[in-house]
Protein backbone atom coordinates (compact mmCIF):
# COMPACT_ATOMS: atom_id res chain seq x y z
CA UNK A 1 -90.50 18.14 -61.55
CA UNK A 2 -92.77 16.54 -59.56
CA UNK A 3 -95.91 14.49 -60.71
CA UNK A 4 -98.56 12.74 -58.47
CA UNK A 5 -100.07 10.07 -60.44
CA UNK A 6 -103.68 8.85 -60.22
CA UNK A 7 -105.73 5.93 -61.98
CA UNK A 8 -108.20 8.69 -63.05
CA UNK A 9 -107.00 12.30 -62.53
CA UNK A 10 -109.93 14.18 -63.55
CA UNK A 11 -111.58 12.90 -60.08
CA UNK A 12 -108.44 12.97 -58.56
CA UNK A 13 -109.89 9.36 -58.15
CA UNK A 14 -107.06 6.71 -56.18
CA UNK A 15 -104.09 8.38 -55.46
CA UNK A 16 -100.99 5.99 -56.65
CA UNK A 17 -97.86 8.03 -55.82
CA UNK A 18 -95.86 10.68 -56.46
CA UNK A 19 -92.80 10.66 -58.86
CA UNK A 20 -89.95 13.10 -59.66
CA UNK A 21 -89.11 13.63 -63.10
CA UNK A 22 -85.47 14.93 -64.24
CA UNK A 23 -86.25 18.56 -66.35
CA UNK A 24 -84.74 17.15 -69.43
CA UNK A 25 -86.73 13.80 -69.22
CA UNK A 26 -89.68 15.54 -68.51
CA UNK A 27 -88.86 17.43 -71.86
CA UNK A 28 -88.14 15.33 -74.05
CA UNK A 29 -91.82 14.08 -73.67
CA UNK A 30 -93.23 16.67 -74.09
CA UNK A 31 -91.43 17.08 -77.34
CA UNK A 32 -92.64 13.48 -78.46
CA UNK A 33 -95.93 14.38 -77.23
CA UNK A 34 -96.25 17.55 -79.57
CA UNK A 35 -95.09 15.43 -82.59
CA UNK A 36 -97.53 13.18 -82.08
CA UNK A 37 -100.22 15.58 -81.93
CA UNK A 38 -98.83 16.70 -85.45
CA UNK A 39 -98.74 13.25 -86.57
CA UNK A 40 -102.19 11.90 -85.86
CA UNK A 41 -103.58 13.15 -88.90
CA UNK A 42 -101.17 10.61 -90.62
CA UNK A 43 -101.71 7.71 -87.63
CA UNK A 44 -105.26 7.84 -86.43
CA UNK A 45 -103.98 5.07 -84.13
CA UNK A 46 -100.97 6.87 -82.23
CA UNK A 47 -101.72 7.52 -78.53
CA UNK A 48 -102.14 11.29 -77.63
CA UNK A 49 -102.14 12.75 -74.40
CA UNK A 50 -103.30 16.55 -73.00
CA UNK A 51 -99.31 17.06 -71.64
CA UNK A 52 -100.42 20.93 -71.29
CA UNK A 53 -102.36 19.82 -68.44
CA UNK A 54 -100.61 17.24 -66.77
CA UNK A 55 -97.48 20.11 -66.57
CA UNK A 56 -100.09 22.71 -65.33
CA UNK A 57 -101.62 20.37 -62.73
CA UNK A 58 -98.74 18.18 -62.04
CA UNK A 59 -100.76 15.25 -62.37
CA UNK A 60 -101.24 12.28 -64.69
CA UNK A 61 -103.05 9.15 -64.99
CA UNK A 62 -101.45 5.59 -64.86
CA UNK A 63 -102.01 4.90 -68.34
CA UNK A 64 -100.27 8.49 -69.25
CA UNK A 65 -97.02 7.15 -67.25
CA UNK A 66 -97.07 3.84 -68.79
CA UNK A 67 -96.90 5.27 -72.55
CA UNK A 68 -94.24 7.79 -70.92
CA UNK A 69 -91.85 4.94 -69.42
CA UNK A 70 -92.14 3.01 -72.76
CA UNK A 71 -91.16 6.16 -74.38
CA UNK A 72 -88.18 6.60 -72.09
CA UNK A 73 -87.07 3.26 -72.27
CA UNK A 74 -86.52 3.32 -75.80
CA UNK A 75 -84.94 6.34 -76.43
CA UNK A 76 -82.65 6.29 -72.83
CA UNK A 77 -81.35 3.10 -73.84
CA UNK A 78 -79.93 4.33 -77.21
């Protein structure tokens, strides 16, 4: 899976680069992103990102990646 990130995707607004995500990797957050959906009503505070679209577009933003790779690092290293 490929994913071009951007500072601001919406705009498509400075193009950073282009990554390629393993399948499973690229699973597994969207499974952490779905529980945290269900857990916000319980943590007001947890970050929450629109993974739908970043699949269907095949874009994200910087600050999407960032929670993503602290995500991965965590649960890779276990």
């Amino acid at each position: 899976m490929k994913l071009t990130i951007y500072r601001f995707p919406e705009e498509k607004d400075q193009l950073i680069w282009t990554i390629d995500i393993k399948d499973n990797i690229a699973e597994m957050w969207y499974e952490e992103v779905w529980r945290r959906f269900w857990e916000i009503k319980t943590n007001p505070n947890i970050a929450i990102y629109d993974i739908d679209e970043s699949f269907e577009t095949w874009q994200m933003s910087i600050w999407h990646l960032e929670e993503m790779m602290k995500f991965l690092k965590i649960h890779l290293n276990k």
